[in-house]
N, C-alpha and C. Protein backbone atom coordinates (compact mmCIF):
# COMPACT_ATOMS: atom_id res chain seq x y z
N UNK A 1 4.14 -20.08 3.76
CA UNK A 1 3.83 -20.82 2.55
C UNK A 1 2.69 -20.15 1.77
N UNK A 2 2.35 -18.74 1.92
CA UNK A 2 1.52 -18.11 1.42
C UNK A 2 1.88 -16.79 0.78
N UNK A 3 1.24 -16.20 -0.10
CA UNK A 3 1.57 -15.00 -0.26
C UNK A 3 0.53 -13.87 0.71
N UNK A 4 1.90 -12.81 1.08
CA UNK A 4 1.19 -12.21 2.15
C UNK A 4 1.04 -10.40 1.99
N UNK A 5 -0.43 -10.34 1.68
CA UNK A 5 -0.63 -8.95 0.50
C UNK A 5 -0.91 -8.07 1.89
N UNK A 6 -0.51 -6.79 2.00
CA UNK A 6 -0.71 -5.64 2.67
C UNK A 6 -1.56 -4.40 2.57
N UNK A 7 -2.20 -4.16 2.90
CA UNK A 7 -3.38 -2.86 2.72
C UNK A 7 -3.17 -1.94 3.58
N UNK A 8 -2.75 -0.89 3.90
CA UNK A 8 -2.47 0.08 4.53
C UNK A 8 -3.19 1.35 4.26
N UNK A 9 -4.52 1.05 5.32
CA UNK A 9 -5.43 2.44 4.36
C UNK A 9 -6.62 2.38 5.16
N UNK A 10 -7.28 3.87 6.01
CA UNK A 10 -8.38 4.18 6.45
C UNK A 10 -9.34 3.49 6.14
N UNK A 11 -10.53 2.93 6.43
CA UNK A 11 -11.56 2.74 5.76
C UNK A 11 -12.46 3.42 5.67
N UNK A 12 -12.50 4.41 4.11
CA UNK A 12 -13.09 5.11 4.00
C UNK A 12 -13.54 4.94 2.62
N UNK A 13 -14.58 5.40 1.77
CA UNK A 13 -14.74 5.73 0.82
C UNK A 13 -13.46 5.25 -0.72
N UNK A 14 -12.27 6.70 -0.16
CA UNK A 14 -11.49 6.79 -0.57
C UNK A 14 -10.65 5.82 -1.32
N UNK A 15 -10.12 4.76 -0.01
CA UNK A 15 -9.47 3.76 -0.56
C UNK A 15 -10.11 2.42 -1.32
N UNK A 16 -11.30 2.54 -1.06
CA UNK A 16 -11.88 1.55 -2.32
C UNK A 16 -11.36 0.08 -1.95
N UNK A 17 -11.84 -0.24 -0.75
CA UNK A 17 -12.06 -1.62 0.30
C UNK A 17 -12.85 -2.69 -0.69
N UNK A 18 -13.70 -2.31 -1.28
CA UNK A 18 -14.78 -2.65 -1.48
C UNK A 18 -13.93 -3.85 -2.73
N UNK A 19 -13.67 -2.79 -3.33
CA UNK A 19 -12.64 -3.44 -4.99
C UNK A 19 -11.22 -4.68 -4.17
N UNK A 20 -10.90 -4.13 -3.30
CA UNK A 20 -10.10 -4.95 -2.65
C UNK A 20 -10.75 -6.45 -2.45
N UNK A 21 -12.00 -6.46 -1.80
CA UNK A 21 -12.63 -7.87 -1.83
C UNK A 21 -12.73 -8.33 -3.07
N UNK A 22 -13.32 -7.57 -3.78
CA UNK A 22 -13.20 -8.29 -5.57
C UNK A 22 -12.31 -8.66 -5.97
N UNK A 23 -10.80 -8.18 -5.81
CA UNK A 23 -9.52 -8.73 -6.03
C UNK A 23 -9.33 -10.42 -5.23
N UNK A 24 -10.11 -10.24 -3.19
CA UNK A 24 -9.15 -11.09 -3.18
C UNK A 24 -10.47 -12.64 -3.03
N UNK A 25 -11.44 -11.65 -4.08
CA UNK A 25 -12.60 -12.89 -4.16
C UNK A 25 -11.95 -13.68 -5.71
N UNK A 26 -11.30 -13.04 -6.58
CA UNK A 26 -10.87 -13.51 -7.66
C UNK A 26 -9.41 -14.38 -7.33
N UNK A 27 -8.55 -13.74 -6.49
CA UNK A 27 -7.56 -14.63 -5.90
C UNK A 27 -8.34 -16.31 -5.12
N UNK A 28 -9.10 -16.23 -4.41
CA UNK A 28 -9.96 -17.53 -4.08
C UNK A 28 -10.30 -18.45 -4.92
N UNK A 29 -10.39 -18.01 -6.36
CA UNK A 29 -11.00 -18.63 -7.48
C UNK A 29 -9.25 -19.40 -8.59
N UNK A 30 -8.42 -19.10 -7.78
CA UNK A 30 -7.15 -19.17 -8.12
C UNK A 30 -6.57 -20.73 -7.44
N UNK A 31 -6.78 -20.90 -6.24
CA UNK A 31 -6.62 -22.04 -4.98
C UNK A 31 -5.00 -21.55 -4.64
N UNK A 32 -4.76 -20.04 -4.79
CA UNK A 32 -3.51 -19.73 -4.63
C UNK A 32 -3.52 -19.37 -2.55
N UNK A 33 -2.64 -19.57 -1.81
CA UNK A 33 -2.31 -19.31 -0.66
C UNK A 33 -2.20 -17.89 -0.19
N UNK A 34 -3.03 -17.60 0.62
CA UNK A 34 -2.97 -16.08 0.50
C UNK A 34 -3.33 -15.06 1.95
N UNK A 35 -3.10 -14.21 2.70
CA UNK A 35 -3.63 -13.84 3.89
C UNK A 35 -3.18 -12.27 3.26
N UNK A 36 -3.98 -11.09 3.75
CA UNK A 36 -4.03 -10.33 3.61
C UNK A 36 -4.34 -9.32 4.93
N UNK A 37 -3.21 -8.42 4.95
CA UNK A 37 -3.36 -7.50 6.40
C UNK A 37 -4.03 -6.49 6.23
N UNK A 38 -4.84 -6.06 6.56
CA UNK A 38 -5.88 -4.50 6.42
C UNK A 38 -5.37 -3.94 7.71
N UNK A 39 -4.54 -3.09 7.29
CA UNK A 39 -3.97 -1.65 8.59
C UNK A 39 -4.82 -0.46 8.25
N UNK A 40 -5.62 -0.35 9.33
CA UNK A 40 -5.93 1.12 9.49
C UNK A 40 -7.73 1.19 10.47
N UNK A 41 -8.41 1.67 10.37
CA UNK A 41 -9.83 1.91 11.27
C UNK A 41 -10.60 2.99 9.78
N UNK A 42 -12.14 3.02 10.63
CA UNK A 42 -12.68 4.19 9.63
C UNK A 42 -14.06 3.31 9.67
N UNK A 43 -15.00 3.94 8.75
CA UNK A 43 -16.14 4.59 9.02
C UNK A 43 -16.47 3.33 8.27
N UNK A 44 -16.12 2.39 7.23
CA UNK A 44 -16.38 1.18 6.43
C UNK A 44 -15.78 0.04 6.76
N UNK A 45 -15.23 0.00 8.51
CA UNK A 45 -14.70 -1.38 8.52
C UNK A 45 -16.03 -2.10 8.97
N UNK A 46 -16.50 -1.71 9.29
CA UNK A 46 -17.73 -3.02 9.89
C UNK A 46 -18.44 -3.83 8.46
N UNK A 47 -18.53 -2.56 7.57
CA UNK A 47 -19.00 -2.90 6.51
C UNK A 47 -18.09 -4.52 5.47
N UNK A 48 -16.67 -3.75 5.73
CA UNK A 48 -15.41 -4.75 5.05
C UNK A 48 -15.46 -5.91 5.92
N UNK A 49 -15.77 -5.62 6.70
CA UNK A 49 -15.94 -6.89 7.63
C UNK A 49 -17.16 -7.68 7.52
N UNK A 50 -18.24 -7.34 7.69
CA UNK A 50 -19.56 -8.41 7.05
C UNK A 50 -18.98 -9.13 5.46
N UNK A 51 -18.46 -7.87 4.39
CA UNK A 51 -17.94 -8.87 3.02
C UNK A 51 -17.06 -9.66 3.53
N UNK A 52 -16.48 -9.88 4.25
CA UNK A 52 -15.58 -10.80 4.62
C UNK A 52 -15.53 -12.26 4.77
N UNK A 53 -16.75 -11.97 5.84
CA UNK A 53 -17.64 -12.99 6.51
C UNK A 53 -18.55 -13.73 5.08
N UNK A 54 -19.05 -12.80 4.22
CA UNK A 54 -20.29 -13.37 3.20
C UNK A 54 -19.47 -13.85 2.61
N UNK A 55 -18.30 -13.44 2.08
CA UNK A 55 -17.73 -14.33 1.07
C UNK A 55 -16.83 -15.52 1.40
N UNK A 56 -16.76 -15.70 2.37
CA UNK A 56 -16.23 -16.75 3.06
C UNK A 56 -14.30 -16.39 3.13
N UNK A 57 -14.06 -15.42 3.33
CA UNK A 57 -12.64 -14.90 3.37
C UNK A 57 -11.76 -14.95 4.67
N UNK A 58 -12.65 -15.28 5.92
CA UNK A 58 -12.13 -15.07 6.96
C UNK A 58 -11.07 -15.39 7.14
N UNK A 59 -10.71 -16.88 6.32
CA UNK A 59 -8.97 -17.71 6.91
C UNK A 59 -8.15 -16.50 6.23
N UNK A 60 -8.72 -15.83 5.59
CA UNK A 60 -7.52 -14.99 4.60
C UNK A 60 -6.90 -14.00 4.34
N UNK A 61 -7.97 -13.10 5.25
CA UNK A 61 -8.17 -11.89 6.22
C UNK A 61 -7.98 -11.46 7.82
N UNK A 62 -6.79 -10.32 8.07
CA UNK A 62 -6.33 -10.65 8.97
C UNK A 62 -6.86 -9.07 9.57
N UNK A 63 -7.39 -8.20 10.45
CA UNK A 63 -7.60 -6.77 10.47
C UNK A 63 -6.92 -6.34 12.05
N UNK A 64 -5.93 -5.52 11.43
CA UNK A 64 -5.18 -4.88 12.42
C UNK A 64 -5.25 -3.88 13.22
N UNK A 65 -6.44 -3.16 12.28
CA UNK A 65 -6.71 -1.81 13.06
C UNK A 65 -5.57 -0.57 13.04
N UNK A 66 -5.58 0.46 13.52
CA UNK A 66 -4.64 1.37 13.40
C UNK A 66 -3.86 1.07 14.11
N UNK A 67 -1.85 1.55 13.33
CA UNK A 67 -0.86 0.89 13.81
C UNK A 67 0.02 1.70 13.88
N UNK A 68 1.09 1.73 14.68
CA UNK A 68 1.96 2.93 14.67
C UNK A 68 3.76 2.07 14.51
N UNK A 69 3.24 1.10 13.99
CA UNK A 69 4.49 0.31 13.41
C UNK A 69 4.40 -0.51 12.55
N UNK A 70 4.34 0.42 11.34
CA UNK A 70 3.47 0.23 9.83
C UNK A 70 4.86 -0.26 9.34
N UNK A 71 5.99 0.62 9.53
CA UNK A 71 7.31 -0.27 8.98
C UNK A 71 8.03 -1.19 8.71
N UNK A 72 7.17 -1.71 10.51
CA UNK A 72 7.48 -3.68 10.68
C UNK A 72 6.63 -4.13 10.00
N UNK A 73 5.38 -3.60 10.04
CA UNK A 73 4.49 -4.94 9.02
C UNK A 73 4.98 -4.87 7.76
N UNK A 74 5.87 -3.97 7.41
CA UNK A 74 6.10 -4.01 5.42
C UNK A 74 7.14 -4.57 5.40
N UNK A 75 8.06 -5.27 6.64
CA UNK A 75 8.56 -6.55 6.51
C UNK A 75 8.00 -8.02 6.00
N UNK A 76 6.76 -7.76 6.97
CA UNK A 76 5.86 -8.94 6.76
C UNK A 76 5.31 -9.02 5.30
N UNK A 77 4.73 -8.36 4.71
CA UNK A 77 4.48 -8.70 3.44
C UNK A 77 5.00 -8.77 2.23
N UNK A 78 4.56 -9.73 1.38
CA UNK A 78 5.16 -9.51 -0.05
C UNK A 78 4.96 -8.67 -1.07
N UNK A 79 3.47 -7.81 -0.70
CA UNK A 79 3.35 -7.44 -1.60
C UNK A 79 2.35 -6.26 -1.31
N UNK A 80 2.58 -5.04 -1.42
CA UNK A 80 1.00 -4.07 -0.81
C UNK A 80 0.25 -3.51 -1.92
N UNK A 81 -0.87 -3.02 -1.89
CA UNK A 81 -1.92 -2.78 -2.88
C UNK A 81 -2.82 -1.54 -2.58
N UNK A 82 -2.84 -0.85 -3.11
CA UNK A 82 -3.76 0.40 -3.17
C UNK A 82 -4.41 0.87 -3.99
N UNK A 83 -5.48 0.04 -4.25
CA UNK A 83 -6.58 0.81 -5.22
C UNK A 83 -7.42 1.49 -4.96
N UNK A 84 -6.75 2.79 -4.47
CA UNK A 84 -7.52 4.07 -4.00
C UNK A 84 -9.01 4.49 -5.61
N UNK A 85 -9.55 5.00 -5.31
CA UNK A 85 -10.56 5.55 -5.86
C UNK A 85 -9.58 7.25 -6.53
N UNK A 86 -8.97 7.56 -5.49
CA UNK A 86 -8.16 8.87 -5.55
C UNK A 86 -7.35 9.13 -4.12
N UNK A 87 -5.98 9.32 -4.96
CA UNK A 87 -5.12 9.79 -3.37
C UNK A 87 -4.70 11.04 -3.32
N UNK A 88 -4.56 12.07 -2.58
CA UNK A 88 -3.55 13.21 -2.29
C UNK A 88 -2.02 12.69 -2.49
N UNK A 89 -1.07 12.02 -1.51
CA UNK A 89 -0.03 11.65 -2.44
C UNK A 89 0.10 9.93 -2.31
N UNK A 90 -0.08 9.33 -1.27
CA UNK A 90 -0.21 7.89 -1.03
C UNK A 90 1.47 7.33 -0.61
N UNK A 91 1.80 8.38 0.68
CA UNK A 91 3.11 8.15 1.80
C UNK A 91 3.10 6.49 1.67
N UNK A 92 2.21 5.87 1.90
CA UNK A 92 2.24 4.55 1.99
C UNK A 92 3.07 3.75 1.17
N UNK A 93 3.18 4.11 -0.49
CA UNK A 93 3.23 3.37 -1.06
C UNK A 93 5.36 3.92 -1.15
N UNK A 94 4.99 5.29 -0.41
CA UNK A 94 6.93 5.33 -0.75
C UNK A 94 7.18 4.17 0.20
N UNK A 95 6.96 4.66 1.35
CA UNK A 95 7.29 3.67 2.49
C UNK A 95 7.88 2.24 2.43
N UNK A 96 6.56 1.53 1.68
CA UNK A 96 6.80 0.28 0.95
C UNK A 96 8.14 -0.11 -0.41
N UNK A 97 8.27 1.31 -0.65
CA UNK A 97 9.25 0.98 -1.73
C UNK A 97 10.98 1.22 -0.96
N UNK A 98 10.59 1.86 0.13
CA UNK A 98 12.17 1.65 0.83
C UNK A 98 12.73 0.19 1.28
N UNK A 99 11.14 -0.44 1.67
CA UNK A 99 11.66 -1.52 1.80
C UNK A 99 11.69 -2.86 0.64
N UNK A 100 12.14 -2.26 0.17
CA UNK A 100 11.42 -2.92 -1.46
C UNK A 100 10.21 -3.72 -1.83
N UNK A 101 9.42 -3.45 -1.11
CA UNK A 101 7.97 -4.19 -1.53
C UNK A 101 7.18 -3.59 -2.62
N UNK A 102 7.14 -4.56 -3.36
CA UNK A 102 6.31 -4.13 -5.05
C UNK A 102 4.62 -3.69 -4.64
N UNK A 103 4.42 -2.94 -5.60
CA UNK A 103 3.12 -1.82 -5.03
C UNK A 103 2.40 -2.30 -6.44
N UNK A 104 1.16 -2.41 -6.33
CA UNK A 104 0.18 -2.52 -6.93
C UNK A 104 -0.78 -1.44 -6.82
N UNK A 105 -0.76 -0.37 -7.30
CA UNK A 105 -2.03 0.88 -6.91
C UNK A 105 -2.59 1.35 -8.11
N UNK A 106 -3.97 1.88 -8.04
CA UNK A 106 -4.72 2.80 -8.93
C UNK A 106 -3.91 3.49 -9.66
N UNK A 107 -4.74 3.98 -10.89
CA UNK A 107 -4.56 4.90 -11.26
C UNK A 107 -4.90 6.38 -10.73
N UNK A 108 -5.78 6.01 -9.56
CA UNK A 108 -6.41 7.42 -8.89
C UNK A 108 -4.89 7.81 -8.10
N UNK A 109 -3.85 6.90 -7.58
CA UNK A 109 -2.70 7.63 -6.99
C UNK A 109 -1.77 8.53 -8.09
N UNK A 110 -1.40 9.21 -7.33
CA UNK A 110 -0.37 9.85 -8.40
C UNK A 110 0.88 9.96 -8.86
N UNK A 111 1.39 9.82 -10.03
CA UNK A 111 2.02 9.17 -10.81
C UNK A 111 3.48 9.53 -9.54
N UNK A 112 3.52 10.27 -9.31
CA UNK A 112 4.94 11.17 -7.97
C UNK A 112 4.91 9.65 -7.66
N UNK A 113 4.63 9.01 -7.27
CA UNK A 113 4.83 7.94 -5.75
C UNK A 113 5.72 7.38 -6.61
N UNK A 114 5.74 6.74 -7.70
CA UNK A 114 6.64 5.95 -8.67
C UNK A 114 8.07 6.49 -8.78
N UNK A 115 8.67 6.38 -7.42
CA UNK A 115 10.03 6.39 -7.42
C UNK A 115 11.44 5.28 -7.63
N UNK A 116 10.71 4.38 -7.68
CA UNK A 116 11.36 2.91 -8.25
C UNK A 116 10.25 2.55 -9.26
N UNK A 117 11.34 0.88 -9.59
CA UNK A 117 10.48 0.08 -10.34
C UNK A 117 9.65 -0.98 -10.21
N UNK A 118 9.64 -0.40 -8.55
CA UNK A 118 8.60 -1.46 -7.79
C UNK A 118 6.81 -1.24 -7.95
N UNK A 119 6.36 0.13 -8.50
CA UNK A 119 5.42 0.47 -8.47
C UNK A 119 4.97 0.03 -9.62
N UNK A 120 3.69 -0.36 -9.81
CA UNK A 120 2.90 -0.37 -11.12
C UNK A 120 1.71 -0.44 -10.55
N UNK A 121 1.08 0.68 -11.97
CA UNK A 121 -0.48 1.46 -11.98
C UNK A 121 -1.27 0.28 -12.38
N UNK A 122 -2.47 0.39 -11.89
CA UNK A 122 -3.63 -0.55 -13.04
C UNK A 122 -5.08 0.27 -12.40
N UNK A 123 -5.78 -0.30 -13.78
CA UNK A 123 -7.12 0.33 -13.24
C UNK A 123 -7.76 -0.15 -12.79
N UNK A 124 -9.14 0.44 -12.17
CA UNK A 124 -9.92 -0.73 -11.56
C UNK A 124 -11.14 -1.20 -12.14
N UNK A 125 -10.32 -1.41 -13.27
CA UNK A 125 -11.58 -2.32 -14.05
C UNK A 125 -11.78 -3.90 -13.88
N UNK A 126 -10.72 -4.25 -14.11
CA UNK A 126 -10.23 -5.78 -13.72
C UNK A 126 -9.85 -6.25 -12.40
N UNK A 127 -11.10 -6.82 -11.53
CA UNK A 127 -10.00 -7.37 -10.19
C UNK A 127 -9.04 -8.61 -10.81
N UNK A 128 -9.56 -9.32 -11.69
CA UNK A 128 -8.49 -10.20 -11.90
C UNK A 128 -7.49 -9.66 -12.65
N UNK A 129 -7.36 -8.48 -13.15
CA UNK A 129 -5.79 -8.35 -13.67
C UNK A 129 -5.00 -8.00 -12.24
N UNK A 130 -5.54 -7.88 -11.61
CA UNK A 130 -4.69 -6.85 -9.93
C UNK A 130 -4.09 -8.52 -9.37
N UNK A 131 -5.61 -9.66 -9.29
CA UNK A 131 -5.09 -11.05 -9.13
C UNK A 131 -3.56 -11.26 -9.52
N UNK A 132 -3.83 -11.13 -11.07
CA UNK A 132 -2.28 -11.45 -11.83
C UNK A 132 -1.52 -10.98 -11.57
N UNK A 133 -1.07 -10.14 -11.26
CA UNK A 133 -0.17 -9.28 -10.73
C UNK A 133 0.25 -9.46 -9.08
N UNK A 134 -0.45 -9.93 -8.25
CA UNK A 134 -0.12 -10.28 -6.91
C UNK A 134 0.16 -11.33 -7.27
N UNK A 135 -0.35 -12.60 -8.09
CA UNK A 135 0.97 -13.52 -7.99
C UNK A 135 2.46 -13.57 -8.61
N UNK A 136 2.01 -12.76 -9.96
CA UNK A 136 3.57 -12.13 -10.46
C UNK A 136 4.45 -11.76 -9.76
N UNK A 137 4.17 -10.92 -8.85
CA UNK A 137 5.04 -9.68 -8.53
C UNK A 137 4.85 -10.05 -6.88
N UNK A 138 3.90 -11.15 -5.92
CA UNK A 138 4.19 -11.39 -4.97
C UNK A 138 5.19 -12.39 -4.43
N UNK A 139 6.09 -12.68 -5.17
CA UNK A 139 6.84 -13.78 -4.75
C UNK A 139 8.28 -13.41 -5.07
N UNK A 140 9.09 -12.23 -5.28
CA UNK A 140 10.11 -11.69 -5.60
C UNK A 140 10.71 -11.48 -4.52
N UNK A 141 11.88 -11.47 -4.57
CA UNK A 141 13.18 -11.22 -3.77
C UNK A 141 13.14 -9.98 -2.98
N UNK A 142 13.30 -9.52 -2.27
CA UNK A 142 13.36 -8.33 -1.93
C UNK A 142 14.84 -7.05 -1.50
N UNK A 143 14.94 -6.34 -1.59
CA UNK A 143 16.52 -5.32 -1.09
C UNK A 143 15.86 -4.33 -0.32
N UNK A 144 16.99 -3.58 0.53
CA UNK A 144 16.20 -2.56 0.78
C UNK A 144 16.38 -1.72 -0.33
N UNK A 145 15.56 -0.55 -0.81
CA UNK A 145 15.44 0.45 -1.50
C UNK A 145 15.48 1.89 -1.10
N UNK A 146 15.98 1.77 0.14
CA UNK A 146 15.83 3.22 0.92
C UNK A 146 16.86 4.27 0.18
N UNK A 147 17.61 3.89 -0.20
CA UNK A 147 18.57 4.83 -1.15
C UNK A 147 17.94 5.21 -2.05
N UNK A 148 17.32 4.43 -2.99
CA UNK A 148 16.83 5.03 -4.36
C UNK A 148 15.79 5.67 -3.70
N UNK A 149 14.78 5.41 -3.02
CA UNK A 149 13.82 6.68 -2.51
C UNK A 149 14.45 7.70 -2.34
N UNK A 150 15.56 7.68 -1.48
CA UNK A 150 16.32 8.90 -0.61
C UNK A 150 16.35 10.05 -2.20
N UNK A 151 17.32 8.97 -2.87
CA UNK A 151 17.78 9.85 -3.71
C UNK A 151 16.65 10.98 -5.10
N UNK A 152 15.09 10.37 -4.66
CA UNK A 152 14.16 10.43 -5.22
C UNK A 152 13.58 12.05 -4.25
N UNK A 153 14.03 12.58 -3.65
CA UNK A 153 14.16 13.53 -2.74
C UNK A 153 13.10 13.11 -1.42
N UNK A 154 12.97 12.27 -1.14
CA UNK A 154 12.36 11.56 0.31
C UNK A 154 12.89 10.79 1.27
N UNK A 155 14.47 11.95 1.48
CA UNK A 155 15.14 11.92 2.41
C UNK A 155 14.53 12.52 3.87
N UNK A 156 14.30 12.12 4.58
CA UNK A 156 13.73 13.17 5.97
C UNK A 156 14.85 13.90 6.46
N UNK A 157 16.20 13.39 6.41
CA UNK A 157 17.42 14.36 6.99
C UNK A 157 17.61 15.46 6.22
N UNK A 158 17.53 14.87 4.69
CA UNK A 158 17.74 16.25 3.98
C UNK A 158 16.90 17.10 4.21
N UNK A 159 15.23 16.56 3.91
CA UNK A 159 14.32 17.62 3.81
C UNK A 159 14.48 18.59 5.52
N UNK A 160 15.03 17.99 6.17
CA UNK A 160 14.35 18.89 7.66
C UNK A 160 15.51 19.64 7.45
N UNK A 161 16.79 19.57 6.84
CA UNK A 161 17.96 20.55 6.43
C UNK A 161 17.42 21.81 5.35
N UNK A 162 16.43 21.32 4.53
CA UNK A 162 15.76 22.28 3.65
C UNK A 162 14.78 23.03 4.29
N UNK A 163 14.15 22.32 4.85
CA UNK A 163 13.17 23.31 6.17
C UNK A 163 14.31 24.46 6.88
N UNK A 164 14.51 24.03 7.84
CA UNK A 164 15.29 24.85 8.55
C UNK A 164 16.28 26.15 7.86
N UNK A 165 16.80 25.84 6.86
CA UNK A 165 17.54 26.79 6.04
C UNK A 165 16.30 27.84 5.71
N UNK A 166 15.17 27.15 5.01
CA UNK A 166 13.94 28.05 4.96
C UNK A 166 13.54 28.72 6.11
N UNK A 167 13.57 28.49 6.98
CA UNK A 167 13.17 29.00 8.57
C UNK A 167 14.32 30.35 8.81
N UNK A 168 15.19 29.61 8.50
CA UNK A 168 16.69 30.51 8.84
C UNK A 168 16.84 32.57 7.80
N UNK A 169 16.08 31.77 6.72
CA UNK A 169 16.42 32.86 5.71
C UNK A 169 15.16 33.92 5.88
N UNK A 170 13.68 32.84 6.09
CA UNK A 170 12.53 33.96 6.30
C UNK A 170 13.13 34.82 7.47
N UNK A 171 13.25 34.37 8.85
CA UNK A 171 13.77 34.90 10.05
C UNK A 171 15.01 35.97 9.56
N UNK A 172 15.90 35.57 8.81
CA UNK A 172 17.15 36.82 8.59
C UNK A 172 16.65 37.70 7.49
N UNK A 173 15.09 38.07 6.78
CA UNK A 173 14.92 38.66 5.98
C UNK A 173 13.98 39.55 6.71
N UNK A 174 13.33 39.47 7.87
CA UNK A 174 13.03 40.46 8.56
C UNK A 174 13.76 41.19 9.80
């Protein structure tokens, strides 16, 4: 009976934890239903964890720690969020779109991840526009989407067929 937002991300610097509480301190100010999973470890969870505690978030906040069955939890949620500061490419957010879960991320990710029309950018100026948008876009239907990724070239069968042919041709050119 809640909406159930996903974070999948080191705690580091990088992913911008910090802005995440501002989002889900503006969701509080909403009286909307809400629990939120933080997957991952790093050098700022103790820190994410005292804001937790100060702002009184605990019922709402759930911390998983590092997981090696990130797939099943993107069953569990409605909705994942990444307001990185800056990403290299942000695997996470394809991941989420195979299983059709709508992505909320920075503008620091890069524009590549937007292989459906599940993704949308925002900046991080506004935690409450990111608010609006997790209740918009957290309560939708879901499909899988693994095709339209696939076909977005983030097939793993194909690509390890493109590897290997590469392997095959360096090797027959010497």
């Amino acid at each position: 009976d809640c909406i159930v937002i996903g974070h999948v991300a080191g705690f580091v610097y990088q992913k911008n934890h910090s802005f995440v509480i501002k989002i889900l301190k503006s969701l509080q100010k909403t009286n909307l239903k809400f629990k939120i999973f933080f997957v991952g470890i790093g050098e700022e969870l103790e820190k994410i964890k005292i804001n937790v505690n100060e702002f009184n978030l605990s019922n709402n906040v759930v911390f998983l720690n590092q997981r090696n069955d990130v797939q099943d939890l993107m069953q569990l949620f409605d909705i994942l969020i990444l307001p990185s500061h800056f990403e290299g490419f942000g695997f996470v957010v394809i991941e989420a779109q195979c299983s059709g879960l709508p992505c909320l991320v920075s503008n620091g990710v890069p524009q590549e991840v937007k292989v459906t029309d599940l993704v949308h950018f925002l900046s991080l100026k506004d935690p409450e526009e990111w608010s609006r948008y997790i209740i918009k876009y957290g309560c939708l239907n879901r499909s899988d989407r693994s095709k339209d990724v696939a076909k977005a070239g983030f097939d793993i069968k194909e690509n390890i067929k493109k590897i290997e042919k590469l392997y095959i041709d360096i090797v027959n050119c010497n």
